[in-house]
C-alpha atoms as a PDB file:
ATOM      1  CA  UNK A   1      16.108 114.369 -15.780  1.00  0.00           C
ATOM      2  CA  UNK A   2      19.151 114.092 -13.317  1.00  0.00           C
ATOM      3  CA  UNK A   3      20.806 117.051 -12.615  1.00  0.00           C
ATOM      4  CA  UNK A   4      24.515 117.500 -11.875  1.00  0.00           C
ATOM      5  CA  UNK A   5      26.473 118.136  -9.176  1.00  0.00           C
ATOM      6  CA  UNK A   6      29.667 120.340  -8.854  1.00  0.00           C
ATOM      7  CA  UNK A   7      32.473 118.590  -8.055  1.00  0.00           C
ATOM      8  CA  UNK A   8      33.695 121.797  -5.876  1.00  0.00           C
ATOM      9  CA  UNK A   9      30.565 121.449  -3.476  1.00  0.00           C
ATOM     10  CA  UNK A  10      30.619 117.477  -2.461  1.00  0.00           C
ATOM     11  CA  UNK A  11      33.074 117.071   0.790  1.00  0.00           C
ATOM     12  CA  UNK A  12      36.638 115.161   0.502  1.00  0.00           C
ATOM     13  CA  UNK A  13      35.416 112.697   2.464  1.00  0.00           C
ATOM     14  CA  UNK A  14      32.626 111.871   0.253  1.00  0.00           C
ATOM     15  CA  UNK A  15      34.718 112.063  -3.228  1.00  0.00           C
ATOM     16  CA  UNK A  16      37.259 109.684  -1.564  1.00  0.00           C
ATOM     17  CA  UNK A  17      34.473 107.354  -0.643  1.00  0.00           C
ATOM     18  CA  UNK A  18      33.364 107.123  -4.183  1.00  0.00           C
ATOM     19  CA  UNK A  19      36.766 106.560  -5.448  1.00  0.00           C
ATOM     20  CA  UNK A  20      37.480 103.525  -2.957  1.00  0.00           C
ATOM     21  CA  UNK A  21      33.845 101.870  -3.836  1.00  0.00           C
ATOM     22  CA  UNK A  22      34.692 102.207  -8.237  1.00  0.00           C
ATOM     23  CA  UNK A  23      38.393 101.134  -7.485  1.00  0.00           C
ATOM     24  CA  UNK A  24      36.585  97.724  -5.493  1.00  0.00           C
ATOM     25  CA  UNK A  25      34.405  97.546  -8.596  1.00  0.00           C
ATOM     26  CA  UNK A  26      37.314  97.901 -10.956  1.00  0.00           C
ATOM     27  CA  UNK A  27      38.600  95.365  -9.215  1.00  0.00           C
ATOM     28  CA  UNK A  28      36.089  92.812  -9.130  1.00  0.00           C
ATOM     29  CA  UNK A  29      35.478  93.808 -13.095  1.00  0.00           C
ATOM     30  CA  UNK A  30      39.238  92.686 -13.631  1.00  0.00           C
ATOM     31  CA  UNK A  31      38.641  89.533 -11.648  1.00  0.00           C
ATOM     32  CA  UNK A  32      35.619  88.339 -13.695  1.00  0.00           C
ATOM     33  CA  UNK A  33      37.435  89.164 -16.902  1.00  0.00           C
ATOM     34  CA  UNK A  34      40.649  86.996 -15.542  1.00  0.00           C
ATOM     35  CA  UNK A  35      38.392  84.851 -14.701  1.00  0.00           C
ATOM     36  CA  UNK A  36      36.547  84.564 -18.449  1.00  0.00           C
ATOM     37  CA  UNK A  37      40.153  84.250 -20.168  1.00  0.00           C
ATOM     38  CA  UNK A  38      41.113  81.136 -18.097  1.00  0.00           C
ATOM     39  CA  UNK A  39      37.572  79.308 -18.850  1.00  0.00           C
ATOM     40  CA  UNK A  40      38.142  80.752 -22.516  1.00  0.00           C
ATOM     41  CA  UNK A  41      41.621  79.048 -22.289  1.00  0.00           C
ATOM     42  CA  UNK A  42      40.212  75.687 -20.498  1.00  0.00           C
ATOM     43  CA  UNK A  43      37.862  75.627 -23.591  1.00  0.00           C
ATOM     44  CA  UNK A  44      40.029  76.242 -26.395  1.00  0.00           C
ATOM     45  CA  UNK A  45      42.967  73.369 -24.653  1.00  0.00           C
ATOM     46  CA  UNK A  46      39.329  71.015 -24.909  1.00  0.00           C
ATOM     47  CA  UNK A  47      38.928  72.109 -28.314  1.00  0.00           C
ATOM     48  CA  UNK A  48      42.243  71.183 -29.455  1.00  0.00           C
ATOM     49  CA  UNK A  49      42.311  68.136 -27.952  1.00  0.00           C
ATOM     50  CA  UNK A  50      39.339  67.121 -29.460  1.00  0.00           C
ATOM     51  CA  UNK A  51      40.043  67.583 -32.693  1.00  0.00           C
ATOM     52  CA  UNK A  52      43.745  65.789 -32.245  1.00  0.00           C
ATOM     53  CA  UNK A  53      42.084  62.623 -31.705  1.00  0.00           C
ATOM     54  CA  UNK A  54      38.789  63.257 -34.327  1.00  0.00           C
ATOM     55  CA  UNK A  55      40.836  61.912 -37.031  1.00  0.00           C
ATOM     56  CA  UNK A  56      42.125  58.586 -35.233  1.00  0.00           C
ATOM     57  CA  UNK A  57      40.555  54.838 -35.249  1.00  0.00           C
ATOM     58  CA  UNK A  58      39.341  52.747 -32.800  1.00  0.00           C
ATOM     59  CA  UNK A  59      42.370  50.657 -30.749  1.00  0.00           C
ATOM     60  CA  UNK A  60      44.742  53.239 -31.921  1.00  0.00           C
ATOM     61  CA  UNK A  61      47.182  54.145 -28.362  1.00  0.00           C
ATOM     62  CA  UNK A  62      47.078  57.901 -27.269  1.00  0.00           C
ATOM     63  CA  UNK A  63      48.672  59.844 -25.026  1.00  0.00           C
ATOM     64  CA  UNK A  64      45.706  61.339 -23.131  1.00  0.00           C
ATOM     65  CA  UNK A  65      45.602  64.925 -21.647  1.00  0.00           C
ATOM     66  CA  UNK A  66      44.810  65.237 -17.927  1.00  0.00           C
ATOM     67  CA  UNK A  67      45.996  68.876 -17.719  1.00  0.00           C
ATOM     68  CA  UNK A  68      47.702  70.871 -19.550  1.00  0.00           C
ATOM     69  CA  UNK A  69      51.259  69.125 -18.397  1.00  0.00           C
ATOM     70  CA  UNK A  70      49.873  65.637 -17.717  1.00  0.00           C
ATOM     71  CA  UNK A  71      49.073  63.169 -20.264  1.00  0.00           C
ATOM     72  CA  UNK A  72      48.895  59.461 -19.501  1.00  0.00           C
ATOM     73  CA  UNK A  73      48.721  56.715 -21.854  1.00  0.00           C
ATOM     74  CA  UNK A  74      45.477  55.315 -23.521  1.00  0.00           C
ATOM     75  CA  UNK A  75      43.854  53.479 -26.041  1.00  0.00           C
ATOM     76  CA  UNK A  76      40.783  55.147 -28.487  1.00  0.00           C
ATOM     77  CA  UNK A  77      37.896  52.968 -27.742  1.00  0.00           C
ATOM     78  CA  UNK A  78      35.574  55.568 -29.885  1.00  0.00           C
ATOM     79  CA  UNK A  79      37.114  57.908 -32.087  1.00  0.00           C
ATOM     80  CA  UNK A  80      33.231  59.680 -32.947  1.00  0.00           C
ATOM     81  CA  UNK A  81      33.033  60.709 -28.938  1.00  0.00           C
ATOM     82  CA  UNK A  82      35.086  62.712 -26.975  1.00  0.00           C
ATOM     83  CA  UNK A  83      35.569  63.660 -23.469  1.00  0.00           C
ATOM     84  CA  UNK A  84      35.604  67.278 -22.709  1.00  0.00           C
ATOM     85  CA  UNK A  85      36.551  69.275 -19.299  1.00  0.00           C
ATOM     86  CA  UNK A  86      34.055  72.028 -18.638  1.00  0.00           C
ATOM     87  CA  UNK A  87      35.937  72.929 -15.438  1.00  0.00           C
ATOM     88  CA  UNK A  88      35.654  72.892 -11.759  1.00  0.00           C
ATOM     89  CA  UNK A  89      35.692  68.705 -12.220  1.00  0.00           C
ATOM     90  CA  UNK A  90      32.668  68.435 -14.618  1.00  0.00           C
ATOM     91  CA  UNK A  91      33.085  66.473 -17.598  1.00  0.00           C
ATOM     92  CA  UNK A  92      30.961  65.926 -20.753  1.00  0.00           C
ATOM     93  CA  UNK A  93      30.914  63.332 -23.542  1.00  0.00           C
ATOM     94  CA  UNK A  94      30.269  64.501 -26.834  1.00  0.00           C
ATOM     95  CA  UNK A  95      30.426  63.703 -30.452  1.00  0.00           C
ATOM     96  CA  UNK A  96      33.577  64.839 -32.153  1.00  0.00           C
ATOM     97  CA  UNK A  97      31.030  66.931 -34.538  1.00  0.00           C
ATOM     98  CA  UNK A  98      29.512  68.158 -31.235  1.00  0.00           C
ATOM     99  CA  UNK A  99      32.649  69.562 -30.176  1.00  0.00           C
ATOM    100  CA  UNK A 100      32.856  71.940 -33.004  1.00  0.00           C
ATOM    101  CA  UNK A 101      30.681  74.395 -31.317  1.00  0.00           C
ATOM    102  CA  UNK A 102      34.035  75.594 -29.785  1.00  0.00           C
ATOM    103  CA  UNK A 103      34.333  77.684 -32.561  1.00  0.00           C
ATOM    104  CA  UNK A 104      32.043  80.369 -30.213  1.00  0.00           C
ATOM    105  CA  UNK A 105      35.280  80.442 -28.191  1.00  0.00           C
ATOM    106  CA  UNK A 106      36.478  83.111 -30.841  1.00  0.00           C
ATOM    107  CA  UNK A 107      33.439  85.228 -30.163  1.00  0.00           C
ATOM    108  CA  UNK A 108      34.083  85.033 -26.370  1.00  0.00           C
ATOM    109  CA  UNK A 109      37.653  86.068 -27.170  1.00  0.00           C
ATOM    110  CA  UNK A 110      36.663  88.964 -29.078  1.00  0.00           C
ATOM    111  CA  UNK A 111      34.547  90.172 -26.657  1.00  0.00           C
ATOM    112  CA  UNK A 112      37.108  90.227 -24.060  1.00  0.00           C
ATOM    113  CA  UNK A 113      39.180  92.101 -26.205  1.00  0.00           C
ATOM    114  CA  UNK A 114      36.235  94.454 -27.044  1.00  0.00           C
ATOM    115  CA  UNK A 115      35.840  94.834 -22.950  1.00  0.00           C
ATOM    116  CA  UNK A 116      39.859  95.180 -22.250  1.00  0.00           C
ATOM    117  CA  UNK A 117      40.350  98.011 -25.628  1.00  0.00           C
ATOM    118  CA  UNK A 118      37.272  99.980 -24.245  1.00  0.00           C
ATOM    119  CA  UNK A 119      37.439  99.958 -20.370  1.00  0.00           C
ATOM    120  CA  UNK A 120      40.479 100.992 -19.310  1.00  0.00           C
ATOM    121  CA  UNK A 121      40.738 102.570 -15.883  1.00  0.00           C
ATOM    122  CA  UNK A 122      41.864 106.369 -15.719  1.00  0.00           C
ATOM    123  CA  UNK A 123      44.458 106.864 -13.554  1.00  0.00           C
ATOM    124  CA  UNK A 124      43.643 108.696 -10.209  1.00  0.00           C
ATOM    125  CA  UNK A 125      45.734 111.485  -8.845  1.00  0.00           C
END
């Protein structure tokens, strides 16, 4: 069983050592969980845009998303598939059924949450 150690008997040096390497950590942990939110965000823009153009028939004209602030005109060749951005330029074709597995993005988002409500840093002084 690990024992501890008194605070009073480990040198300055050392304690401010420690702090530096869990404030680098803390920051990489923030970084990832940035990171997570924007994919979760990509996703749920897919999502959306999926199910806009689920409900439309074949030869219908679209305005098509590019980004978030780009859209260019279009025409729906097939309605049942859709094109979905899974980031960093990869791109998937799936059924418009397919595409309801998006509905895990609410999980992801909760667990965010969950990591953000529980692990907040203490402040050092």
């Amino acid at each position: 069983m690990a024992q501890g150690v008194p605070l009073g008997s480990i040198p300055l040096e050392q304690l401010r050592q420690i702090r530096e390497e869990l404030e680098r950590e803390t920051e990489v942990l923030q970084e990832n969980v940035r990171a997570l939110r924007g994919a979760q965000e990509r996703l749920l823009a897919s999502k959306l845009n999926a199910e806009s153009f689920g409900n439309e028939e074949a030869g219908t004209n679209a305005m098509v998303p590019l980004t978030a602030s780009l859209y260019v005109p279009g025409k729906i060749v097939n309605p049942s598939k859709v094109l979905v951005d899974l980031g960093t330029g990869y791109y998937a074709e799936v059924s418009h059924m397919v595409s309801r597995w998006f509905g895990r993005l609410e999980e992801a988002g909760t667990t965010l949450d969950t990591i953000n409500g529980t692990w907040e840093p203490a402040e050092v002084r």
